[in-house]
Protein backbone atom coordinates (compact mmCIF):
# COMPACT_ATOMS: atom_id res chain seq x y z
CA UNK A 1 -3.30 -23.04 -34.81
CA UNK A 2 -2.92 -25.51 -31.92
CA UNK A 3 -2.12 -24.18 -28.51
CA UNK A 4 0.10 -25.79 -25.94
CA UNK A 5 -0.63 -26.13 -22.39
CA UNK A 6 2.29 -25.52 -20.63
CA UNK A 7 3.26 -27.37 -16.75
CA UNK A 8 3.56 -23.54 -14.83
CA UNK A 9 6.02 -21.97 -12.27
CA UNK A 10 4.49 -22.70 -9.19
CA UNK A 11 6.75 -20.75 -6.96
CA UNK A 12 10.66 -20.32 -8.04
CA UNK A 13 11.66 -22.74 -6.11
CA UNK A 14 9.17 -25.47 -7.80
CA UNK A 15 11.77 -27.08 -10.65
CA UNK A 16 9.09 -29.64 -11.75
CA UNK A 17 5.42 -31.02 -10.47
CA UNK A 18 3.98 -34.18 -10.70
CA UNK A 19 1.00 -35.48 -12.91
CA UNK A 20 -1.52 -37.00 -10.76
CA UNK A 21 -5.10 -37.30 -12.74
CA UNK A 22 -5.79 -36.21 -16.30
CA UNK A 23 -9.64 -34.99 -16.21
CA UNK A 24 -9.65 -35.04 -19.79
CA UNK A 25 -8.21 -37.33 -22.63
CA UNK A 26 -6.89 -37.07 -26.23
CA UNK A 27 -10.43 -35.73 -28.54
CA UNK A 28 -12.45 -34.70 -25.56
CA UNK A 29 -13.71 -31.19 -26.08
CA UNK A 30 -13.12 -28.68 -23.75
CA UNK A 31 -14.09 -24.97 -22.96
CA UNK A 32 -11.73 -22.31 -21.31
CA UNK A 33 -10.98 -22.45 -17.90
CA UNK A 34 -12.12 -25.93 -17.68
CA UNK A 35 -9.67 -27.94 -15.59
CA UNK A 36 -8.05 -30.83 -17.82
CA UNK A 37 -5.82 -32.18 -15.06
CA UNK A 38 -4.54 -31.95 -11.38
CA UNK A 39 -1.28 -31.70 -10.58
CA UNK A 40 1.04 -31.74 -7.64
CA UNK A 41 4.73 -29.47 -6.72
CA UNK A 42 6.69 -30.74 -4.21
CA UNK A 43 3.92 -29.30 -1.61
CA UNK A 44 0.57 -28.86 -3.01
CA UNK A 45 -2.03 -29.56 -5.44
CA UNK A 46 -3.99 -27.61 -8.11
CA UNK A 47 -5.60 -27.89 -11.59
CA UNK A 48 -4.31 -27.02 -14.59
CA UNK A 49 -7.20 -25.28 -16.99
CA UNK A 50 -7.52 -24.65 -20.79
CA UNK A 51 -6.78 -21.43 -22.21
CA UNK A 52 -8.83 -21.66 -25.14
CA UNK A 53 -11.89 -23.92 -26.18
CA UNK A 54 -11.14 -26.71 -28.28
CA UNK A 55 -10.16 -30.07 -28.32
CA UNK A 56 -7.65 -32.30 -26.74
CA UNK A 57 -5.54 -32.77 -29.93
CA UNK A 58 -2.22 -34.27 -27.88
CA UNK A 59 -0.97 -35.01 -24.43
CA UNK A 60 2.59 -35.72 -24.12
CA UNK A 61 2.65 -37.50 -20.63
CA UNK A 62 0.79 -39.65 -18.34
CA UNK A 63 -0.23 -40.06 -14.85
CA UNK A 64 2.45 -40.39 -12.82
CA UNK A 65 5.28 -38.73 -14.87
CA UNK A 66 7.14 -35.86 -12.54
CA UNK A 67 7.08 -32.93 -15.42
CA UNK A 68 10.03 -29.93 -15.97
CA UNK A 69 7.94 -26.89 -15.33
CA UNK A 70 7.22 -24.86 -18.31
CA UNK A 71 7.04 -28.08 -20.42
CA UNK A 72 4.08 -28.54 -23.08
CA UNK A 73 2.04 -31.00 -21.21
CA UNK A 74 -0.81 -30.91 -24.24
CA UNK A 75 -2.00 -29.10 -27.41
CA UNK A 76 -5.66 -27.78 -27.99
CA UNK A 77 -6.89 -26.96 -31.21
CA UNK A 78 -9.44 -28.20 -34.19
CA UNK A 79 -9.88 -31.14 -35.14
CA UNK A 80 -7.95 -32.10 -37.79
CA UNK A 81 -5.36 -29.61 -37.43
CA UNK A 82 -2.28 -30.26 -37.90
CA UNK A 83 0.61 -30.69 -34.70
CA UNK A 84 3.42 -32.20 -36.41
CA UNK A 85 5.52 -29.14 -35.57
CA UNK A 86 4.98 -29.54 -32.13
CA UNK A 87 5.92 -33.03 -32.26
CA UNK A 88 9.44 -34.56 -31.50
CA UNK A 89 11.53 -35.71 -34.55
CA UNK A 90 13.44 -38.46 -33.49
CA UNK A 91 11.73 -39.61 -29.86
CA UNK A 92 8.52 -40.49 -28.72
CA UNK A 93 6.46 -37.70 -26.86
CA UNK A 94 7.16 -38.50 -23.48
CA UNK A 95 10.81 -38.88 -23.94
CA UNK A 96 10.79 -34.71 -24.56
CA UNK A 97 10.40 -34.01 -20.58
CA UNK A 98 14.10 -34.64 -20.65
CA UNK A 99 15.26 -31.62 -21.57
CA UNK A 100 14.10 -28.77 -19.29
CA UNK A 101 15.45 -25.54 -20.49
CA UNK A 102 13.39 -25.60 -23.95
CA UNK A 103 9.96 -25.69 -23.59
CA UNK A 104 9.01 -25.71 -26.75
CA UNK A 105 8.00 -29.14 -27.73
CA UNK A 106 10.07 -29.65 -31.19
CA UNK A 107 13.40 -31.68 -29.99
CA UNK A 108 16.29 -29.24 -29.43
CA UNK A 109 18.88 -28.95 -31.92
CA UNK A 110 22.43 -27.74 -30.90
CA UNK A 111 23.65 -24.31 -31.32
CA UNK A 112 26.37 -24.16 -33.31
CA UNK A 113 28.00 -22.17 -30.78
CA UNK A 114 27.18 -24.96 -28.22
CA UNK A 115 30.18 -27.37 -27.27
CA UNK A 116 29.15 -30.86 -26.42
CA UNK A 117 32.04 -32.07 -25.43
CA UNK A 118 34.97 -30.19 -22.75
CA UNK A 119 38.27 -31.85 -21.82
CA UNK A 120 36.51 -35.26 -22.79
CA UNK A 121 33.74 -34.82 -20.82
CA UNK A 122 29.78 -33.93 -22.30
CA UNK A 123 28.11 -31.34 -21.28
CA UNK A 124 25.13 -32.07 -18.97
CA UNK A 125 21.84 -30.60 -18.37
CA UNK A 126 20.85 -28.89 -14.90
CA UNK A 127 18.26 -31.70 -14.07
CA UNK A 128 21.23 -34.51 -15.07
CA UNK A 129 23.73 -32.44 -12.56
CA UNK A 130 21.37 -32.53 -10.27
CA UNK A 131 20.29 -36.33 -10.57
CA UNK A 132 24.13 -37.46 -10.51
CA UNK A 133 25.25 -35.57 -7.58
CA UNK A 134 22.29 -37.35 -5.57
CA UNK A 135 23.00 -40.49 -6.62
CA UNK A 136 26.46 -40.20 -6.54
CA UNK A 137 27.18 -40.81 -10.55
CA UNK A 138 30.65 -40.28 -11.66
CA UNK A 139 29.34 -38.20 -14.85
CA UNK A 140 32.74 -38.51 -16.89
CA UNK A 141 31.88 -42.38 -16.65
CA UNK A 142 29.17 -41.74 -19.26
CA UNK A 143 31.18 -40.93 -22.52
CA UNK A 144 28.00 -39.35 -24.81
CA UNK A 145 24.76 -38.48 -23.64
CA UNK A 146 21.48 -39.08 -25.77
CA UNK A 147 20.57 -35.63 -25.77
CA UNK A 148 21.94 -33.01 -28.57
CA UNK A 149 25.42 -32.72 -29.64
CA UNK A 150 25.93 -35.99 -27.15
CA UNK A 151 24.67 -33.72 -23.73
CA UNK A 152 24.05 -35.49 -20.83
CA UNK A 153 20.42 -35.80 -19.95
CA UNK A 154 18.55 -37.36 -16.77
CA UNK A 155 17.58 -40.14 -18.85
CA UNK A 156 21.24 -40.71 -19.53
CA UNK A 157 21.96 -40.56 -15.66
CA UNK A 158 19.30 -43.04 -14.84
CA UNK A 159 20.12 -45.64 -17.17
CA UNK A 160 23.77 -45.80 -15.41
CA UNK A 161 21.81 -45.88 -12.18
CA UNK A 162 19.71 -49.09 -13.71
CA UNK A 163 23.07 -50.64 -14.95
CA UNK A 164 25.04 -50.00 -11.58
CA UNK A 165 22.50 -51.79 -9.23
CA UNK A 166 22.14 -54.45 -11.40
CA UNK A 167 25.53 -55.20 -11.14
CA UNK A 168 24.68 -55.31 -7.34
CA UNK A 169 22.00 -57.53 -6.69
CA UNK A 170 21.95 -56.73 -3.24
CA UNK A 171 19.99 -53.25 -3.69
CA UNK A 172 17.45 -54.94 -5.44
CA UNK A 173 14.22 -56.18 -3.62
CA UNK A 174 13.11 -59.24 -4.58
CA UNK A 175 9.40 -59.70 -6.57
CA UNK A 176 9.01 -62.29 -4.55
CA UNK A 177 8.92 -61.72 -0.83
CA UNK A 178 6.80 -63.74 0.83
CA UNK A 179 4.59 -60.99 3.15
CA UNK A 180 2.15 -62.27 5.97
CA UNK A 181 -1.41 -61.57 4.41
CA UNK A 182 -2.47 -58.87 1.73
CA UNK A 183 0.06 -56.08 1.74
CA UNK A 184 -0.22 -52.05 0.19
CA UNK A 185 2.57 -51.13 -1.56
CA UNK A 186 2.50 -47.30 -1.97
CA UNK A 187 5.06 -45.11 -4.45
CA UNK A 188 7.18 -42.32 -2.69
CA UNK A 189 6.60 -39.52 -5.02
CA UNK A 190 5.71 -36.12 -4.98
CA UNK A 191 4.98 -34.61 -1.35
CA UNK A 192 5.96 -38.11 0.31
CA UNK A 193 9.26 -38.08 -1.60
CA UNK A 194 9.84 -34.42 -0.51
CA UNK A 195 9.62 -34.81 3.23
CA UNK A 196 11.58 -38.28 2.73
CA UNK A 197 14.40 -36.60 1.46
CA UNK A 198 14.43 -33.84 3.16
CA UNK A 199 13.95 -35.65 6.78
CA UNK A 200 16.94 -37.41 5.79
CA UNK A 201 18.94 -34.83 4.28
CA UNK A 202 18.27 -32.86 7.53
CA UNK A 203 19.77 -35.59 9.76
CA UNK A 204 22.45 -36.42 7.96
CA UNK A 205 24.21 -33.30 7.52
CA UNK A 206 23.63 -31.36 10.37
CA UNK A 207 24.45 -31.86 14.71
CA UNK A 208 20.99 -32.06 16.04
CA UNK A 209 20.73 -31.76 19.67
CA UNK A 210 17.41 -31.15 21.65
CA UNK A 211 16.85 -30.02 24.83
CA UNK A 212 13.81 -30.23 26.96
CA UNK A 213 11.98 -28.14 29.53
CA UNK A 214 8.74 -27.01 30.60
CA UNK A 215 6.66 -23.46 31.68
CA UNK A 216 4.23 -23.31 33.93
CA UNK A 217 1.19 -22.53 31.71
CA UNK A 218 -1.27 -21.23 34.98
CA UNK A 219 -1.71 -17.89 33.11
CA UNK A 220 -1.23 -18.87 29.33
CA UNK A 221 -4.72 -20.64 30.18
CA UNK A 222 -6.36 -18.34 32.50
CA UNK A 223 -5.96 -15.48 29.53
CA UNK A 224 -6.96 -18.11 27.15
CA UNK A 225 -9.94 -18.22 28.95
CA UNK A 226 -10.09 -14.24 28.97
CA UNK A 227 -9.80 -13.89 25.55
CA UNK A 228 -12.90 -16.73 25.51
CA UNK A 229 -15.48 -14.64 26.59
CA UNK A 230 -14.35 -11.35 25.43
CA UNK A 231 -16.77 -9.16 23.31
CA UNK A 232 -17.35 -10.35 20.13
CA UNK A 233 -16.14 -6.83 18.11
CA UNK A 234 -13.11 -7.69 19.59
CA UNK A 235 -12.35 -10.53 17.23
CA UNK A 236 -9.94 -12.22 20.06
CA UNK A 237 -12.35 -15.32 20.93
CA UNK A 238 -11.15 -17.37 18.42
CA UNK A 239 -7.74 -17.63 20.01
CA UNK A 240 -6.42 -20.69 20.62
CA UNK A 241 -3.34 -21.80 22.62
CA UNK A 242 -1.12 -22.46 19.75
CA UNK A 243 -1.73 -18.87 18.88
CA UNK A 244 -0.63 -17.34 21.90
CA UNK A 245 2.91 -19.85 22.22
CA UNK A 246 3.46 -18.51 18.51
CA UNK A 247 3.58 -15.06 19.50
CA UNK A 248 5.49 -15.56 22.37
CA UNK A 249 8.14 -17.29 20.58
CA UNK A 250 8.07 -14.33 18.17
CA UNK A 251 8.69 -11.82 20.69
CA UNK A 252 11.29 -13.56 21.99
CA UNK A 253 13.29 -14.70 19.19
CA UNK A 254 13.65 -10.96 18.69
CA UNK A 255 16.04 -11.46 21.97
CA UNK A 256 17.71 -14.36 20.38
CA UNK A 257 18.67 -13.81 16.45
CA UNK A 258 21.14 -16.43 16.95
CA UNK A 259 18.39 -19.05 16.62
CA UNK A 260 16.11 -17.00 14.08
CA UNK A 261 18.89 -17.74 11.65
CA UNK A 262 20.18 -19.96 8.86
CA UNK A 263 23.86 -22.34 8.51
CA UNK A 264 24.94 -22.14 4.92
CA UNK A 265 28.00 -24.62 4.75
CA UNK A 266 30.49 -21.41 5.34
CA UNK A 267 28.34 -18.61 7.22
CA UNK A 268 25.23 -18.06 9.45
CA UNK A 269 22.68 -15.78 8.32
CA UNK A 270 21.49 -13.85 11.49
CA UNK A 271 18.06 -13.09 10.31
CA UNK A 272 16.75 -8.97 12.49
CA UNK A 273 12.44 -10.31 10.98
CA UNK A 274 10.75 -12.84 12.20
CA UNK A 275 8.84 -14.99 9.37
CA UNK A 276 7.38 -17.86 11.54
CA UNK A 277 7.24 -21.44 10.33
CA UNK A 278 4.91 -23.92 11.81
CA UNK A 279 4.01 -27.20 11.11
CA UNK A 280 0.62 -28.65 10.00
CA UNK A 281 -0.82 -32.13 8.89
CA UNK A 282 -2.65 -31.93 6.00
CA UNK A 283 -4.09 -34.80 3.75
CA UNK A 284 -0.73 -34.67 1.32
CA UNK A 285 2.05 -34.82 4.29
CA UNK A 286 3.35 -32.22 6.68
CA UNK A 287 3.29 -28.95 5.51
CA UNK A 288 4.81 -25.65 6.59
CA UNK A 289 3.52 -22.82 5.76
CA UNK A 290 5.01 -19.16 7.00
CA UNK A 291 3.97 -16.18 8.62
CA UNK A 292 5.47 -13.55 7.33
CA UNK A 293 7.16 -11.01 9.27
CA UNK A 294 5.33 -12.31 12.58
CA UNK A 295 7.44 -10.01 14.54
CA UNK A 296 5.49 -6.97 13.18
CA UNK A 297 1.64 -8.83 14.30
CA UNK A 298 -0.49 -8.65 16.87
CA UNK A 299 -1.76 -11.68 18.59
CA UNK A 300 -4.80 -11.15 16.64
CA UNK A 301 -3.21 -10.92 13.28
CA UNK A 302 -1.33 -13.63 13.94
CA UNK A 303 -4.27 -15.96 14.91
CA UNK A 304 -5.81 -14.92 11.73
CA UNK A 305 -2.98 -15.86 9.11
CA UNK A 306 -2.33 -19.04 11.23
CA UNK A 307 -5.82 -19.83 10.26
CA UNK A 308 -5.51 -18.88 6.67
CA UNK A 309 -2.22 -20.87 5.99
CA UNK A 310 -3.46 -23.83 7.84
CA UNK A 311 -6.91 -23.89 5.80
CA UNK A 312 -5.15 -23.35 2.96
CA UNK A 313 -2.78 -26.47 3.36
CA UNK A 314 -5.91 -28.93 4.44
CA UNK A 315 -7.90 -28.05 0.91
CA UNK A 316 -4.53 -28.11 -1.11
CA UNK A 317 -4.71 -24.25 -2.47
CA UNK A 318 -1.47 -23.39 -0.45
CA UNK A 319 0.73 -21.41 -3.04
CA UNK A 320 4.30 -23.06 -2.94
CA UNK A 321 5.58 -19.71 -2.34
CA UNK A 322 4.01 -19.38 0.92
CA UNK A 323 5.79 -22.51 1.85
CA UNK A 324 9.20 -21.07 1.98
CA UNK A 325 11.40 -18.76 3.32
CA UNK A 326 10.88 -19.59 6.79
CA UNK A 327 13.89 -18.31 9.46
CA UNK A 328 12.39 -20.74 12.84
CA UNK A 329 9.48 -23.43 13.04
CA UNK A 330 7.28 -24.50 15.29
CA UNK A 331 5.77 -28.01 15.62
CA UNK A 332 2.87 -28.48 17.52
CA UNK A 333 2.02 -32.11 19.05
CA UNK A 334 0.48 -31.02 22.44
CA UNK A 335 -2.99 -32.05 21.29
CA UNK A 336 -1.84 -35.53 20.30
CA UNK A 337 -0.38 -36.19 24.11
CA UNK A 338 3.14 -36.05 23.12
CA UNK A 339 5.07 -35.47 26.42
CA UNK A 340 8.18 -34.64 24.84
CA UNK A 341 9.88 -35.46 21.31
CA UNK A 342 13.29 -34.96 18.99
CA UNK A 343 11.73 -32.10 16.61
CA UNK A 344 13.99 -32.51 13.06
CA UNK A 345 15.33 -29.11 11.61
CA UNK A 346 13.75 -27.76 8.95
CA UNK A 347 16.79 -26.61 6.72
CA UNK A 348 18.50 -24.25 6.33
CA UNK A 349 17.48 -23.20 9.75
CA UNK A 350 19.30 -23.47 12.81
CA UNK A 351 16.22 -23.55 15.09
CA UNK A 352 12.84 -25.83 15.63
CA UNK A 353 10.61 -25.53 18.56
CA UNK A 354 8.41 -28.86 19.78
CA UNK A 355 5.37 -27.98 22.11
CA UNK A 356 4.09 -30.74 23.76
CA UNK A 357 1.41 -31.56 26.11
CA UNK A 358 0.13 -29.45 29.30
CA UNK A 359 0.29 -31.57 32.35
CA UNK A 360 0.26 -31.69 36.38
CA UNK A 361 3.71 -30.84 37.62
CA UNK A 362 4.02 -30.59 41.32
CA UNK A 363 5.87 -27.18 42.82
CA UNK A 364 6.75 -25.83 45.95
CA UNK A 365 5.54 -22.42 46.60
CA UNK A 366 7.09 -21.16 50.23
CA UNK A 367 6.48 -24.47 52.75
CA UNK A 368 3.04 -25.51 50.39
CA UNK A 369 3.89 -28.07 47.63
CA UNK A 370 0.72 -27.61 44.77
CA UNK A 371 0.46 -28.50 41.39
CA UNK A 372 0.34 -26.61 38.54
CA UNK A 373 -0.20 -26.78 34.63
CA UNK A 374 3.30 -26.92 33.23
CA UNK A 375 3.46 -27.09 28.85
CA UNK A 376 6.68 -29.48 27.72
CA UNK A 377 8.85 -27.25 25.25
CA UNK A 378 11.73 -29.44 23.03
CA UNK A 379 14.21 -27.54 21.23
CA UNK A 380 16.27 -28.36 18.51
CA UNK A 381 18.95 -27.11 17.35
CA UNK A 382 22.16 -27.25 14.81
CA UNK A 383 25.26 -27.39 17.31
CA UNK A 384 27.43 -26.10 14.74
CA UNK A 385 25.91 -22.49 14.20
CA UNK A 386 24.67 -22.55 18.15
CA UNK A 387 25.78 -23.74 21.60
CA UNK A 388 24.04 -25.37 24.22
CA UNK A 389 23.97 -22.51 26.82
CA UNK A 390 22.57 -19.96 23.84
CA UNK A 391 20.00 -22.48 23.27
CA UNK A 392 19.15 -23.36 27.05
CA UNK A 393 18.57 -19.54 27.83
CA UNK A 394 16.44 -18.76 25.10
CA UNK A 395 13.96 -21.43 26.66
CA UNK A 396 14.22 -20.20 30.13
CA UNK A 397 13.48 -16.99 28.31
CA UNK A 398 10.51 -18.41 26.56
CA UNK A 399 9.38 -20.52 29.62
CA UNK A 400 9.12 -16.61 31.56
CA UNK A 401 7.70 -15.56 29.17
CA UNK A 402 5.10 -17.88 28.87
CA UNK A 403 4.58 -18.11 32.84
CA UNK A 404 3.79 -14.42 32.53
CA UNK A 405 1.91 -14.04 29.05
CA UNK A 406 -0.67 -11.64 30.39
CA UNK A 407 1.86 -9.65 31.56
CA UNK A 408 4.35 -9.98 28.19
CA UNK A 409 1.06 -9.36 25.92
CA UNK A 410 0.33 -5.89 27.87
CA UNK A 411 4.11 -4.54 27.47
CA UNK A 412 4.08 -5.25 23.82
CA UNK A 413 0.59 -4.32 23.38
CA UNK A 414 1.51 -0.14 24.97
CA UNK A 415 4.85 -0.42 22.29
């Protein structure tokens, strides 16, 4: 009997991923564990392998189609054997990743406990809702969906979307622009999409405010430098400076729960662990991964998953659920020569840290003016779960704290 390949749950918060390469096509043979295409979730990208050896008897969508997780994406079997079971009855195969909730790859058929229709209105699927309330779809505008007993499906939802901005011309680009030279036109989808949406999500529906300061980073680098030559058994040498700024942070977020916290529409989640989000630029799009419980590491430990997570992210094994759950981010452009920048939240957080770049600053010490290292910090924040002065002292905090790291890393050290 033929077995399905289903689209897996990468992650619970992963609703659907996106097809990008089939390695194998319809009568190829292949052998188990042999990857027959790569796919990508809204942050990462893996393979997809064969449970069985066989043949490719089906495959139910192409490159490029964004597919319901736990769908049938293919069928291996004999050849010969028959798949008309798994087949669709009234729609072509593609047309099936529609509806989300049944896997199985025979077209639903309504219970007869199911009502399609509620005070005039149809019912609608979860991915439909979802599709609508984006795109701002009046769904009692659309009388009977295409799916069972008349439910609303996203195909339903889109084709109102075609039909509306046809109606208005003006949304429409026109085929033929006239562009200076050759031109790339490249799809938002999958990890692109993501950050696009989310970026503007983020700005739109929050009160953003950033503030900007500095700390004199004298000792952050002369223990950097420490921690260079150290013995090897030590495993410290390996160190680096974005390390050392994440534990700080750690440490003193502890002080400052306001901003280790979350705004959900009507409460703030004031979070008493630490799991540290930071931002890295890998091949796909910006990623950011988590540390979990960072508040319980040391320095070392710390510099070690930092590694792992941000490894992980530039060869595209991340897991999706390591991608989540953050409570505060940091986003690192120091090494870039970024002076000072507007870092965007990272929702549903309240809290995102910029570093910047280490440069000159001059300071007067007694009736001597000298100059010293100082590293540019930019905060931002979501006014409506915290206030400026809240935010302003947990950087004079963290600026003290970085000013005096040797001395900070000792006292938490003897804890």
């Amino acid at each position: 009997m033929a077995t399905p390949v289903f689209m897996p749950r990468q992650g619970e918060t992963v609703e659907s991923c996106l097809i990008l390469k089939w390695k194998k096509k319809e009568g190829d043979k292949v052998s188990a564990h042999e990857p027959i295409c790569e796919v990508e979730t809204n942050k990462a990208v893996f393979e997809i392998e064969a449970l069985k050896e066989g043949i490719i008897l089906k495959i139910f969508f192409k490159e490029g189609d964004d597919v319901p997780v736990l769908s049938t994406i293919a069928l291996i079997g004999q050849s010969g054997e028959d798949i008309t079971s798994f087949m669709p009855k009234e729609t072509s195969a593609p047309e099936i990743k529609e509806e989300t909730e049944n896997i199985k790859m025979k077209k639903p058929i309504a219970s007869s406990k199911e009502k399609p229709f509620v005070g005039g209105v149809a019912s609608i699927s979860p991915r439909a809702r979802r599709l609508a309330q984006k795109e701002g779809i009046d769904i009692s505008k659309i009388s009977r969906g295409s799916g069972p007993g008349g439910r609303i499906i996203e195909r339903d939802v889109r084709n109102t979307l075609s039909k509306l901005q046809k109606i208005i011309p003006a949304t429409q680009t026109s085929s033929k622009e006239n562009f200076p030279g050759p031109v790339k036109k490249i799809p938002v989808q999958g990890v692109r999409k993501v950050i696009a949406e989310n970026m503007l999500k983020s700005l739109q529906t929050t009160a953003q405010l950033t503030l900007n300061s500095s700390a004199n980073a004298s000792d952050l680098l002369s223990y950097r430098k420490k921690l260079k030559v150290s013995p090897p058994e030590t495993g410290l040498q390996g160190i680096t400076i974005n390390d050392m700024i994440i534990y700080i942070t750690v440490k003193t977020l502890l002080k400052f729960k306001a901003l280790n916290a979350y705004f959900l529409n009507n409460k703030i989640l004031e979070f008493e662990r630490v799991h540290l989000a930071f931002a890295v630029d890998a091949p796909q799009g910006l990623m950011v991964p988590v540390i979990r419980n960072a508040h319980l590491l040391s320095l070392k430990e710390i510099s070690q998953e930092a590694k792992r997570l941000s490894s992980a992210c530039l060869q595209g094994t991340i897991q999706p659920d390591e991608l989540t759950g953050g409570t505060f981010t940091i986003t690192n452009l120091g090494p870039l020569g970024i002076e000072s920048f507007t870092p965007v939240l990272n929702l549903p957080q309240v809290a995102v840290l910029g570093i910047c770049n280490i440069q000159l600053k001059a300071i007067r010490e007694e009736d001597e003016v000298r100059l010293a290292p100082y590293l540019g910090l930019s905060l931002t924040f979501d006014h409506r779960a915290v206030d400026g002065a809240p935010a302003a002292k947990f950087l004079k905090e963290l600026s003290l704290a970085i000013a005096k790291f040797e001395q900070c890393f000792k006292e938490e050290s003897n804890k």
